[in-house]
Protein backbone atom coordinates (compact mmCIF):
# COMPACT_ATOMS: atom_id res chain seq x y z
CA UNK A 1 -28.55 116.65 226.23
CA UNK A 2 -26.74 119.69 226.45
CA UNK A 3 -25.60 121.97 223.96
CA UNK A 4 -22.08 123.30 223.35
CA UNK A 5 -21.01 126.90 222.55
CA UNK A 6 -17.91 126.37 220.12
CA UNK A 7 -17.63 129.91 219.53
CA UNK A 8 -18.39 132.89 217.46
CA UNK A 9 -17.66 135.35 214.68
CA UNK A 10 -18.39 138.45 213.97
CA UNK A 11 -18.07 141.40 211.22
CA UNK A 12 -15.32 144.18 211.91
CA UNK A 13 -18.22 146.67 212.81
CA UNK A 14 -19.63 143.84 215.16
CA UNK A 15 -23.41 144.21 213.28
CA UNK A 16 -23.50 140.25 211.96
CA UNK A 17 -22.44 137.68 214.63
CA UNK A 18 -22.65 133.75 213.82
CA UNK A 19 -22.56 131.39 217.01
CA UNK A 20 -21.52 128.45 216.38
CA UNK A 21 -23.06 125.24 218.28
CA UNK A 22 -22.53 121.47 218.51
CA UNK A 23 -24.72 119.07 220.30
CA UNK A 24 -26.24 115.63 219.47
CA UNK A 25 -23.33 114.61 216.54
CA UNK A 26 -24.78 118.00 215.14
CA UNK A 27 -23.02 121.91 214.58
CA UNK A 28 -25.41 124.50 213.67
CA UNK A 29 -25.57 128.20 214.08
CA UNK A 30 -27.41 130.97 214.92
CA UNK A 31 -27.42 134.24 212.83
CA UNK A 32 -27.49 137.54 215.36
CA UNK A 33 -27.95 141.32 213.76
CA UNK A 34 -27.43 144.23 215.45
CA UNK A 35 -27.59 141.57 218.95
CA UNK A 36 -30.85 140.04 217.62
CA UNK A 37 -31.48 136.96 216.12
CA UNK A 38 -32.19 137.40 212.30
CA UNK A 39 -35.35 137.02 211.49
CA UNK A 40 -35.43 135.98 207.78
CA UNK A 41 -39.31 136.78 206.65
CA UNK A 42 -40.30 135.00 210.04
CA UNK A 43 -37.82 132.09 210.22
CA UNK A 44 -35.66 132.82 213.11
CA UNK A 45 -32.09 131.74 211.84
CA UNK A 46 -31.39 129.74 215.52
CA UNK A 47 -29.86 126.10 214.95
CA UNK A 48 -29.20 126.47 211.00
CA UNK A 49 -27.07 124.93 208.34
CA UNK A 50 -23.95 126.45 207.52
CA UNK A 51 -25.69 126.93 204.09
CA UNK A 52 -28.25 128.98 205.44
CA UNK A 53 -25.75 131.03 207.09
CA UNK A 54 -24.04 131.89 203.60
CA UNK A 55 -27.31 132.55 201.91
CA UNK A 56 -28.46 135.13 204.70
CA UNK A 57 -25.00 137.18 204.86
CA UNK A 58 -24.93 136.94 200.99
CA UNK A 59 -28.31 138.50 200.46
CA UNK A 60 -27.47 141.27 202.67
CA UNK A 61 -23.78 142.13 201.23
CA UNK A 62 -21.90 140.70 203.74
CA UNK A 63 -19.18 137.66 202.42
CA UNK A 64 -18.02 134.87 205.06
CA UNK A 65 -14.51 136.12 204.17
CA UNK A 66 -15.25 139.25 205.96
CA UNK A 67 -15.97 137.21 209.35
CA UNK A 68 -13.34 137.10 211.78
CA UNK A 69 -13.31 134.80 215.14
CA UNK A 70 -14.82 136.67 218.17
CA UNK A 71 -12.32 137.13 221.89
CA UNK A 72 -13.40 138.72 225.29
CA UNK A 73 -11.96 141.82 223.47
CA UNK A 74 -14.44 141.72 220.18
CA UNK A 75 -12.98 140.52 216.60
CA UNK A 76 -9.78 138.91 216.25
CA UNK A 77 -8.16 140.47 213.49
CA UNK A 78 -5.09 138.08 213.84
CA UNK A 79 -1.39 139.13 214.31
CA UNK A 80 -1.04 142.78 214.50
């Protein structure tokens, strides 16, 4: 079975970076810090719930509101 890469989004500075990825009827994500995946007190955050992606950027001041979709170019901060 393979896995899809839907995409990804990332923090203005580019430190926090969720990949997003479907396979098997599933979506699941993978939390990246500083281009590492975040290890959460030894729980690599690869393939996890969307809910476990909220809880890890929440304890570490970061809201999903300040995500924005990734492009070839970094961030999209929509229309300029």
């Amino acid at each position: 079975m393979q896995y899809r890469f839907l995409g990804a989004y990332q923090t203005p500075d580019g430190r926090w970076r969720i990949e997003v990825w479907a396979g098997r009827g599933a979506q699941w994500y993978t939390v990246l810090h500083d281009g590492q995946v975040y290890d959460r007190d030894g729980f690599l955050c690869e393939r996890v719930p969307l809910g476990t992606v909220e809880a890890v950027l929440r304890a570490n001041g970061v809201s999903m509101a300040d995500l924005r979709p990734e492009t070839a170019d970094g961030p999209d901060d929509g229309p300029a």
